[in-house]
PDB file of N, CA and C in Angstrom:
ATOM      1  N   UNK A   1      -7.531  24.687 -16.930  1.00  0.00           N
ATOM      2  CA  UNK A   1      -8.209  25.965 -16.979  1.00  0.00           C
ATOM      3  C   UNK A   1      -8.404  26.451 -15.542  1.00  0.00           C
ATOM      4  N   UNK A   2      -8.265  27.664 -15.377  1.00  0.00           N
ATOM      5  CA  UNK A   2      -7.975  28.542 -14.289  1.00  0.00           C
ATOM      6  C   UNK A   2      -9.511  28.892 -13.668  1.00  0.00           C
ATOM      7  N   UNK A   3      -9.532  28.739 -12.511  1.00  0.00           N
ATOM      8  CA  UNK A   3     -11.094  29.427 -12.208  1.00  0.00           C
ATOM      9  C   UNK A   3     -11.574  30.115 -12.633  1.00  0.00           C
ATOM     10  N   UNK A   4     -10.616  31.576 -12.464  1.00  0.00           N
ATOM     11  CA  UNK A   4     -10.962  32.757 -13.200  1.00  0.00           C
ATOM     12  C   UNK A   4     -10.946  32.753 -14.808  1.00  0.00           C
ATOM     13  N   UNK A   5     -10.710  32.024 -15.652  1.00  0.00           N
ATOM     14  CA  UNK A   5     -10.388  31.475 -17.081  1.00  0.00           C
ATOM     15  C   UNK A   5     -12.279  30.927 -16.802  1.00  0.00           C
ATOM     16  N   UNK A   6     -12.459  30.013 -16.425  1.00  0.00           N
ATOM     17  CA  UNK A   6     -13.691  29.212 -16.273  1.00  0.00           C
ATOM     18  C   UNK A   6     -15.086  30.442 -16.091  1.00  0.00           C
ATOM     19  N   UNK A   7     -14.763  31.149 -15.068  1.00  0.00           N
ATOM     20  CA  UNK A   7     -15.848  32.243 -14.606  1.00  0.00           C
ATOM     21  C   UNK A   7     -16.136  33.203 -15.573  1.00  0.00           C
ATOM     22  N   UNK A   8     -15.110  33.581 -16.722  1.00  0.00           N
ATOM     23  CA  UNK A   8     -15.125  34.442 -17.377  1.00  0.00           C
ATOM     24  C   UNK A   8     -15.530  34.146 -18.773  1.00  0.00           C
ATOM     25  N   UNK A   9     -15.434  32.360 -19.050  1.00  0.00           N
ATOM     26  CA  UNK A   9     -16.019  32.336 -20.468  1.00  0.00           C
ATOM     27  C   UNK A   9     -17.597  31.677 -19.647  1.00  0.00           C
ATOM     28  N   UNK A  10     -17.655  31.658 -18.837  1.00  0.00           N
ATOM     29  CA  UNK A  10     -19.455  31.635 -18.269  1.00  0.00           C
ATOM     30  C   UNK A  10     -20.317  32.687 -18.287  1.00  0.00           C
ATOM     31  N   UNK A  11     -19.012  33.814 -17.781  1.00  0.00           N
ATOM     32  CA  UNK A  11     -19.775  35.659 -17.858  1.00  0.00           C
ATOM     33  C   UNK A  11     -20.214  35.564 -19.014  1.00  0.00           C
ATOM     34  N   UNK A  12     -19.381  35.333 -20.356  1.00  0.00           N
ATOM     35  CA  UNK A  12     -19.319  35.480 -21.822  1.00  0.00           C
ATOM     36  C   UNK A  12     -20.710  34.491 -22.250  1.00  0.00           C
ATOM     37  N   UNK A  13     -20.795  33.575 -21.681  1.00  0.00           N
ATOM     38  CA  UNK A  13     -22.190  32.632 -22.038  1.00  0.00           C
ATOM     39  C   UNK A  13     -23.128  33.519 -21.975  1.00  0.00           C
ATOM     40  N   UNK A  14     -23.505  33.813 -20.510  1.00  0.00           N
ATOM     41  CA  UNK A  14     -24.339  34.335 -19.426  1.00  0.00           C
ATOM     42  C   UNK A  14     -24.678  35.962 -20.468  1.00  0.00           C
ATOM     43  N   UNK A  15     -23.796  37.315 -20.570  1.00  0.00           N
ATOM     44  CA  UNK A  15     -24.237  37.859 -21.349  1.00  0.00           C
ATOM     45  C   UNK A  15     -24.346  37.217 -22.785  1.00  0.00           C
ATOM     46  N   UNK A  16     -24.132  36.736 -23.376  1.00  0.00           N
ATOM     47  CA  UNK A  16     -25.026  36.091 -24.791  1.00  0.00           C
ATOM     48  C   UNK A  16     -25.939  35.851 -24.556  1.00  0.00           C
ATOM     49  N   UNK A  17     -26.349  35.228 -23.905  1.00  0.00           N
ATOM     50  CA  UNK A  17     -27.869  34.608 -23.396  1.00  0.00           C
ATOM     51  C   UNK A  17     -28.589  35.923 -23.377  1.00  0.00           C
ATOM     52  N   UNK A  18     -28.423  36.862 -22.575  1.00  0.00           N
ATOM     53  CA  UNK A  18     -28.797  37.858 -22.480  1.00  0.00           C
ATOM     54  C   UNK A  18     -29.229  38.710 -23.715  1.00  0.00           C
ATOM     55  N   UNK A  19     -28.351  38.899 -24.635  1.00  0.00           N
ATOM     56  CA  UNK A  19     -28.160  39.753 -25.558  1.00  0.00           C
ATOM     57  C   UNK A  19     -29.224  38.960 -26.478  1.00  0.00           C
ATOM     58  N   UNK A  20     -29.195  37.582 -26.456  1.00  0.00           N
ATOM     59  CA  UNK A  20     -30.370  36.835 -27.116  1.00  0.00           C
ATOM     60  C   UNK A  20     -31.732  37.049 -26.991  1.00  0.00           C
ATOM     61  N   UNK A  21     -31.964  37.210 -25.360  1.00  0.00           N
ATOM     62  CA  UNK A  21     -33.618  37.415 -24.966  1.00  0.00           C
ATOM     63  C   UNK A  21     -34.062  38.754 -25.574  1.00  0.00           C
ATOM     64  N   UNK A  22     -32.534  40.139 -25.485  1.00  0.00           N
ATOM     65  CA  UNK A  22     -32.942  41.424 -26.347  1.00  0.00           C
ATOM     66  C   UNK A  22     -33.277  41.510 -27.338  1.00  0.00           C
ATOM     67  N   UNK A  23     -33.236  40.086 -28.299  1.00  0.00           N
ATOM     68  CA  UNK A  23     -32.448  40.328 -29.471  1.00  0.00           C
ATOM     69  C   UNK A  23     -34.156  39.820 -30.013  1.00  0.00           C
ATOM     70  N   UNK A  24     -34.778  38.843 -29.091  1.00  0.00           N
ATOM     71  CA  UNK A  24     -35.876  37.760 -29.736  1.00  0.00           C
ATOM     72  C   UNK A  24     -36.919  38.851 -29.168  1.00  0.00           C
ATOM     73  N   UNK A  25     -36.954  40.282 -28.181  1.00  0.00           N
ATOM     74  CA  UNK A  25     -38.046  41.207 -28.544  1.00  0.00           C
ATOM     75  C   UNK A  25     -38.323  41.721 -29.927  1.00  0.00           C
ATOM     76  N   UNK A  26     -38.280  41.420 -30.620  1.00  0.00           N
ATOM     77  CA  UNK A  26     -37.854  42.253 -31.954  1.00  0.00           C
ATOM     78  C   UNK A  26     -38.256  41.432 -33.058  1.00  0.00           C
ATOM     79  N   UNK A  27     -38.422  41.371 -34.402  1.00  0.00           N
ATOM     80  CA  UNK A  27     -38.436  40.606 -35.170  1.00  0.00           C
ATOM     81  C   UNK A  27     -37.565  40.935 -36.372  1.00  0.00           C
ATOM     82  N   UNK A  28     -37.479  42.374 -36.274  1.00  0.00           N
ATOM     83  CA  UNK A  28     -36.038  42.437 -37.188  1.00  0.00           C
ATOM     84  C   UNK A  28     -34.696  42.207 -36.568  1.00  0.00           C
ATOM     85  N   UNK A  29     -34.789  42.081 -35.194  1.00  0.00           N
ATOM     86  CA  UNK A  29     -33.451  41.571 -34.328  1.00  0.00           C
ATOM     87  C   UNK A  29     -33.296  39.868 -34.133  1.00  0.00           C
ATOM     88  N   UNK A  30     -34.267  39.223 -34.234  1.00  0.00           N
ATOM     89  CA  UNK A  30     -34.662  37.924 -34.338  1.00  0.00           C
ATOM     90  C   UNK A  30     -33.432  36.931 -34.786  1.00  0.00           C
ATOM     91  N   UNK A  31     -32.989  37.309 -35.704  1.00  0.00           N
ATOM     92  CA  UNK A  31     -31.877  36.164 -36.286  1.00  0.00           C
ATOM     93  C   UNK A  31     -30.481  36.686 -35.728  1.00  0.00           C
ATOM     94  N   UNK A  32     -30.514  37.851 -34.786  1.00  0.00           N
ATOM     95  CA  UNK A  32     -29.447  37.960 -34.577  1.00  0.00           C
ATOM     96  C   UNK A  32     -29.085  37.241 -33.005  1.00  0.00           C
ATOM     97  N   UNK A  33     -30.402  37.937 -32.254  1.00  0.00           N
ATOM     98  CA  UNK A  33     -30.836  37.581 -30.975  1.00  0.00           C
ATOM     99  C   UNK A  33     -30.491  35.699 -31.251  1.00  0.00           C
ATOM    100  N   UNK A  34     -30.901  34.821 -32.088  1.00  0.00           N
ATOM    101  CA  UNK A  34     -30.957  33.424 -32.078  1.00  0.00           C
ATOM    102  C   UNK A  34     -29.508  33.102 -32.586  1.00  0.00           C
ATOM    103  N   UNK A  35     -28.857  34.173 -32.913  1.00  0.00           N
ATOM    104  CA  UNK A  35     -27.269  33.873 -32.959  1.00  0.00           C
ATOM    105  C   UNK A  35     -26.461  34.082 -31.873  1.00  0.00           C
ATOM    106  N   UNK A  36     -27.046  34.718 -31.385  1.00  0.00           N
ATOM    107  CA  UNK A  36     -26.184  35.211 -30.053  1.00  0.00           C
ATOM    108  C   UNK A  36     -26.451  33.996 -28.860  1.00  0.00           C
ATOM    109  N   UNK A  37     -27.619  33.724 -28.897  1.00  0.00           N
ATOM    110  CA  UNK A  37     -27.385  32.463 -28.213  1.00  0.00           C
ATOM    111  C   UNK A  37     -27.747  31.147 -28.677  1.00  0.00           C
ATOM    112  N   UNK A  38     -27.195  30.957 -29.681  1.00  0.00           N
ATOM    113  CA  UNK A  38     -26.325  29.420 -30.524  1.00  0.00           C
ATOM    114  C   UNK A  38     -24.879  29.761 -29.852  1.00  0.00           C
ATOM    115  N   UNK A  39     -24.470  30.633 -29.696  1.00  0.00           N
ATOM    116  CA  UNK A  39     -22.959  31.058 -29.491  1.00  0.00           C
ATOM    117  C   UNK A  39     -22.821  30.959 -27.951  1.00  0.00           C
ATOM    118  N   UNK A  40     -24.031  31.639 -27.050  1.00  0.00           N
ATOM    119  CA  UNK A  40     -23.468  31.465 -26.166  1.00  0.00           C
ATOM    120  C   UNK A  40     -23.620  29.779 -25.775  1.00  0.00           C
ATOM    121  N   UNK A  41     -24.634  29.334 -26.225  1.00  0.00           N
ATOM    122  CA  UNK A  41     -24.491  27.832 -25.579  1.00  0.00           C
ATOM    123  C   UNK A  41     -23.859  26.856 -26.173  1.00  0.00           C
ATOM    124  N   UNK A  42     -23.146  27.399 -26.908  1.00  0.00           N
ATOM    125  CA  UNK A  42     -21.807  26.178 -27.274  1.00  0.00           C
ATOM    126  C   UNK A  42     -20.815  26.825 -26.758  1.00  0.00           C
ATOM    127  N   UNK A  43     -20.803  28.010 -25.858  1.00  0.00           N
ATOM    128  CA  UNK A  43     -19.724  28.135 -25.202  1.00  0.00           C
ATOM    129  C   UNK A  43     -19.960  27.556 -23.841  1.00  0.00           C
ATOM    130  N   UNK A  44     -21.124  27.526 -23.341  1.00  0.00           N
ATOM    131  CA  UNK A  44     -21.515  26.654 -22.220  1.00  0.00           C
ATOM    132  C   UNK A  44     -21.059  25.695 -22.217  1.00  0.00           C
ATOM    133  N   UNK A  45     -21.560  24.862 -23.177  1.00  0.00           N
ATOM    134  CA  UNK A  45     -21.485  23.516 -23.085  1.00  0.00           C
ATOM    135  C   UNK A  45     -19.777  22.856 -23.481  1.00  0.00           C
ATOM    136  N   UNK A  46     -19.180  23.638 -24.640  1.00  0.00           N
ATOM    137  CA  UNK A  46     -17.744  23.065 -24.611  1.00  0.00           C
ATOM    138  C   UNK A  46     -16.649  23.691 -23.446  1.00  0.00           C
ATOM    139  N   UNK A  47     -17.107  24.523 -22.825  1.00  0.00           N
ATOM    140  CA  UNK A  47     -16.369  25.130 -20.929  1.00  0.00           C
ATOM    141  C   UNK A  47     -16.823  23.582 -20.259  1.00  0.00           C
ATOM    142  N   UNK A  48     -17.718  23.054 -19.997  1.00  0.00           N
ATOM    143  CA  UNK A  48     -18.454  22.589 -19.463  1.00  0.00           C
ATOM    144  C   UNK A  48     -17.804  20.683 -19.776  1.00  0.00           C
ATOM    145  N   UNK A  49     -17.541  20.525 -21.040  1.00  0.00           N
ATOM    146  CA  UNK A  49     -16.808  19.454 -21.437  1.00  0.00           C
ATOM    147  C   UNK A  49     -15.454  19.080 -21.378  1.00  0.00           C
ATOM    148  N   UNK A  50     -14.611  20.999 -21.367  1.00  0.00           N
ATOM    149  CA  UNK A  50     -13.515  20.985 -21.305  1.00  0.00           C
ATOM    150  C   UNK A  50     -12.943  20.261 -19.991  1.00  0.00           C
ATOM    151  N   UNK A  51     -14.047  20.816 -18.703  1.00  0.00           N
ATOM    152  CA  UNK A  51     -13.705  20.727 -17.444  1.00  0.00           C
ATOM    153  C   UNK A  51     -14.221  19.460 -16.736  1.00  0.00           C
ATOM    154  N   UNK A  52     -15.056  18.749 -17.351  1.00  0.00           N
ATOM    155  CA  UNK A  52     -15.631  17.630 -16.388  1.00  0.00           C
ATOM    156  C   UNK A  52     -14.713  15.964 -17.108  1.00  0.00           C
ATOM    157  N   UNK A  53     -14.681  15.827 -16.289  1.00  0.00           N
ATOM    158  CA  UNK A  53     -14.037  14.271 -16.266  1.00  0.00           C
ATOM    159  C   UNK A  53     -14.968  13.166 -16.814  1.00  0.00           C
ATOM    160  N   UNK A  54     -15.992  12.816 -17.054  1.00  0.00           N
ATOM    161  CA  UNK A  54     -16.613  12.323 -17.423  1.00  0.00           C
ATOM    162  C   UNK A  54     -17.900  12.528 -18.856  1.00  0.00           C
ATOM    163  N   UNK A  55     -16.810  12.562 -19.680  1.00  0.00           N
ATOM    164  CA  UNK A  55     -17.456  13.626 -21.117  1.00  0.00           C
ATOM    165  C   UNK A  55     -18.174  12.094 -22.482  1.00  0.00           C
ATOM    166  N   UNK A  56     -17.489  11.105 -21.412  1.00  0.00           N
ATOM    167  CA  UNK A  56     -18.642  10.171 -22.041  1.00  0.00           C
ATOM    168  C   UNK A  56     -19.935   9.978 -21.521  1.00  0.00           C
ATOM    169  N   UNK A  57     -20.319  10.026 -20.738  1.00  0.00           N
ATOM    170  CA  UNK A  57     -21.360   9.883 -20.246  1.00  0.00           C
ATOM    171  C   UNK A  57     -22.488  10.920 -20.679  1.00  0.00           C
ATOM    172  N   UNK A  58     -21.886  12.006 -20.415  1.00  0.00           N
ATOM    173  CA  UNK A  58     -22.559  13.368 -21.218  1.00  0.00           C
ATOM    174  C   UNK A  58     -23.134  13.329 -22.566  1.00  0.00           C
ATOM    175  N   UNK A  59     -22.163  12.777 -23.463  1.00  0.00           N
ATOM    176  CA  UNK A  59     -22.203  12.722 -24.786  1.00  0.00           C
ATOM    177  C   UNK A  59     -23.251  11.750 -25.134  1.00  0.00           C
ATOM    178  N   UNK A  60     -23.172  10.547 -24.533  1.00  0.00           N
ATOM    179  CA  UNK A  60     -24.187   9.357 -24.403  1.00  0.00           C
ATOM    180  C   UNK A  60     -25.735  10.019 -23.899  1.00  0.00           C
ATOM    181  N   UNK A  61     -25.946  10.551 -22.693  1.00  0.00           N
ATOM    182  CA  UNK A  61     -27.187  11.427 -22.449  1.00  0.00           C
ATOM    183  C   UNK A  61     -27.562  12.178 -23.411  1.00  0.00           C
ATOM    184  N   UNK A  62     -26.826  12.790 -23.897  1.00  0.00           N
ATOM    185  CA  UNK A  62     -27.390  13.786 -24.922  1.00  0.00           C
ATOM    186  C   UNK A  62     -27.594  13.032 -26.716  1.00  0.00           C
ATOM    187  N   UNK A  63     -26.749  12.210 -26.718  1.00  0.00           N
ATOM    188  CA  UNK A  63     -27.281  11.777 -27.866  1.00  0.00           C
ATOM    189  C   UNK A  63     -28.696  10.446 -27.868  1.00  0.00           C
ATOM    190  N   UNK A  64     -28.727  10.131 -26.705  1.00  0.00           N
ATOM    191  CA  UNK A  64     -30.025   9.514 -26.049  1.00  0.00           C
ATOM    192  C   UNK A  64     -31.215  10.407 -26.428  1.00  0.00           C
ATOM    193  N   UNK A  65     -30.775  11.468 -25.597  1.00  0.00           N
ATOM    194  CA  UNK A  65     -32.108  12.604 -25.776  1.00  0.00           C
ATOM    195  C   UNK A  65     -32.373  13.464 -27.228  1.00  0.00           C
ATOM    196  N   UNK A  66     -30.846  13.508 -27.789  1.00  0.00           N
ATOM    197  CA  UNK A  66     -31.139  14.307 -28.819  1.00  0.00           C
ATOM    198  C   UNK A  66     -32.268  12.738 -30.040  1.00  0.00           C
ATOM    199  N   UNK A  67     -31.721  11.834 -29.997  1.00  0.00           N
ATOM    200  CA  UNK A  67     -32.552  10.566 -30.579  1.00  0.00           C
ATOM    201  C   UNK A  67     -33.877  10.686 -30.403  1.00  0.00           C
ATOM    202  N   UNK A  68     -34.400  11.033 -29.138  1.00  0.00           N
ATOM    203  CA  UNK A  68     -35.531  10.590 -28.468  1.00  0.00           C
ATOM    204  C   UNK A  68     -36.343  12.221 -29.253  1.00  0.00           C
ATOM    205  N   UNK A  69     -35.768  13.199 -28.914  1.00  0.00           N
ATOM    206  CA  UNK A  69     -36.048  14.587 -29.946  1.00  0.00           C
ATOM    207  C   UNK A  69     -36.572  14.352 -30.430  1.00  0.00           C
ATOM    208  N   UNK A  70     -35.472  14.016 -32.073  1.00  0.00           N
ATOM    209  CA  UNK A  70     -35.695  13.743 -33.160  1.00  0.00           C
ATOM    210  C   UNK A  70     -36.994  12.972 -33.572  1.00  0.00           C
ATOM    211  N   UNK A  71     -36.688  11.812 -32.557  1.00  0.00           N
ATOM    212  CA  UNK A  71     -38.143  11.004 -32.811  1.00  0.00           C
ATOM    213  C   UNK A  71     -39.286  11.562 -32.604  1.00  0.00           C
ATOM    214  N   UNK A  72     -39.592  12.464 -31.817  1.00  0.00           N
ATOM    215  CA  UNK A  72     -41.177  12.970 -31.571  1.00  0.00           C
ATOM    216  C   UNK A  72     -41.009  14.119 -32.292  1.00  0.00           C
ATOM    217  N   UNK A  73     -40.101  14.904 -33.375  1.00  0.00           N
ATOM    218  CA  UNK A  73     -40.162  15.891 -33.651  1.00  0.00           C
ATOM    219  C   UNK A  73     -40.466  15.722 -35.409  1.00  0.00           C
ATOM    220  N   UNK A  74     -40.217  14.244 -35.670  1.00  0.00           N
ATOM    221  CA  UNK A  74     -40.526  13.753 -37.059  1.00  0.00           C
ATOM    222  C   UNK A  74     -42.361  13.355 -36.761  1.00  0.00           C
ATOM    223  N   UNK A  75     -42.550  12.934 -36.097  1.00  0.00           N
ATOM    224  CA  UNK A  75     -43.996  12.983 -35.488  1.00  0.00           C
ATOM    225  C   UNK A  75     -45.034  13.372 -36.235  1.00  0.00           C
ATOM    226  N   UNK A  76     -44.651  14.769 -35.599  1.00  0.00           N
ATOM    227  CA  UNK A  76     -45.711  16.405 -35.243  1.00  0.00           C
ATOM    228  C   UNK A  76     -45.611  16.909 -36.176  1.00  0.00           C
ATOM    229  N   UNK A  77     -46.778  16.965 -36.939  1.00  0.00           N
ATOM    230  CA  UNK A  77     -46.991  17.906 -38.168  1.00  0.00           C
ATOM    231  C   UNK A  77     -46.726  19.686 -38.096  1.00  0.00           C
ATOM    232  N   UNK A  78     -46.786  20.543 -39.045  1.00  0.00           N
ATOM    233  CA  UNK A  78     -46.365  21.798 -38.815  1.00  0.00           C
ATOM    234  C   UNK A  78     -47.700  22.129 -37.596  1.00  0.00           C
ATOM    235  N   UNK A  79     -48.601  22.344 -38.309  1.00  0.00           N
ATOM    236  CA  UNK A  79     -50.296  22.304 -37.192  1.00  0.00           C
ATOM    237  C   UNK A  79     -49.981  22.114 -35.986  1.00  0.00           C
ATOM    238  N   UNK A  80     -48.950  21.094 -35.098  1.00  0.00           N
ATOM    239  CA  UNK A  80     -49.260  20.949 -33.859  1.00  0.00           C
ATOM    240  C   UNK A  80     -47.826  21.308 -33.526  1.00  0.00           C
ATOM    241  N   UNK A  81     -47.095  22.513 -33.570  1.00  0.00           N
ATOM    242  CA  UNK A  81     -46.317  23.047 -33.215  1.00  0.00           C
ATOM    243  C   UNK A  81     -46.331  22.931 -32.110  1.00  0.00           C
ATOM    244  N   UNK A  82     -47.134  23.856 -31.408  1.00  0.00           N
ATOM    245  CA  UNK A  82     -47.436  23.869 -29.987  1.00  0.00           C
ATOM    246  C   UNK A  82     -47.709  22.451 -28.775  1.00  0.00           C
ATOM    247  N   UNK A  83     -47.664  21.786 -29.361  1.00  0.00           N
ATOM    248  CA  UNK A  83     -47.610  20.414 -28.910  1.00  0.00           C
ATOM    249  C   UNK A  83     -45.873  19.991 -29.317  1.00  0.00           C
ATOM    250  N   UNK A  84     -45.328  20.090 -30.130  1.00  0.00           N
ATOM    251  CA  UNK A  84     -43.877  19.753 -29.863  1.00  0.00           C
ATOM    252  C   UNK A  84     -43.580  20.527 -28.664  1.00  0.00           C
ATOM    253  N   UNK A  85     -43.843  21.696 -28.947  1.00  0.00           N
ATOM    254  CA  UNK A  85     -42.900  22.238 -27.882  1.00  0.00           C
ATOM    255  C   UNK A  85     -43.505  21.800 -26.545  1.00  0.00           C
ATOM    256  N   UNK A  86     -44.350  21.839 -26.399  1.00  0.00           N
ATOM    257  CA  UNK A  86     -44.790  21.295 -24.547  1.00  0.00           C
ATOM    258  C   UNK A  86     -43.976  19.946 -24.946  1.00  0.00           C
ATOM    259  N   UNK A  87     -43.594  19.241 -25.653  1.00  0.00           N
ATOM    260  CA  UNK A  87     -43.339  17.927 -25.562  1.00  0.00           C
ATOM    261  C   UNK A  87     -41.817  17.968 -25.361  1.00  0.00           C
ATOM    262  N   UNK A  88     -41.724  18.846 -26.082  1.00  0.00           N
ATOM    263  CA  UNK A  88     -39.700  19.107 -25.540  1.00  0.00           C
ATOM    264  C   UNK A  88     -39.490  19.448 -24.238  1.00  0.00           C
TER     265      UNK A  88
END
């Protein structure tokens, strides 16, 4: 993948992200805004896998952390929402 190939599906992240924060002012825009960036950050992250040499290690961190998540997120009752999230 070409620099300019690389820079341009980051632009494409970068506005999603964007179009997301517009999207989560809103509450009838809400599910669209939280689609727009599910999309952009799996375009992050598979640019991001495509290009690095070391995509085990990555995968291992994240399924470490996504574990460690899971575990404090089975926890926390609905009530202490606000406590997951400071905890994430």
């Amino acid at each position: 993948m070409s620099a300019n190939q690389l820079a341009l599906w980051y632009l494409a992240a970068s506005v999603l992200f964007i179009l997301a924060l517009k999207g989560l002012s809103s509450p009838v825009l809400a599910r669209r805004g939280n689609l727009f960036g599910m999309i952009g950050m799996a375009i992050a992250v598979l640019v991001t896998l495509a290009i690095t040499k070391k995509v085990a290690f990555i995968l291992i961190a994240a399924a470490i952390g996504g574990t460690i998540g899971a575990l404090v997120a089975r926890r926390v009752q609905m009530t202490q929402m606000p406590q997951l999230v400071a905890a994430m």
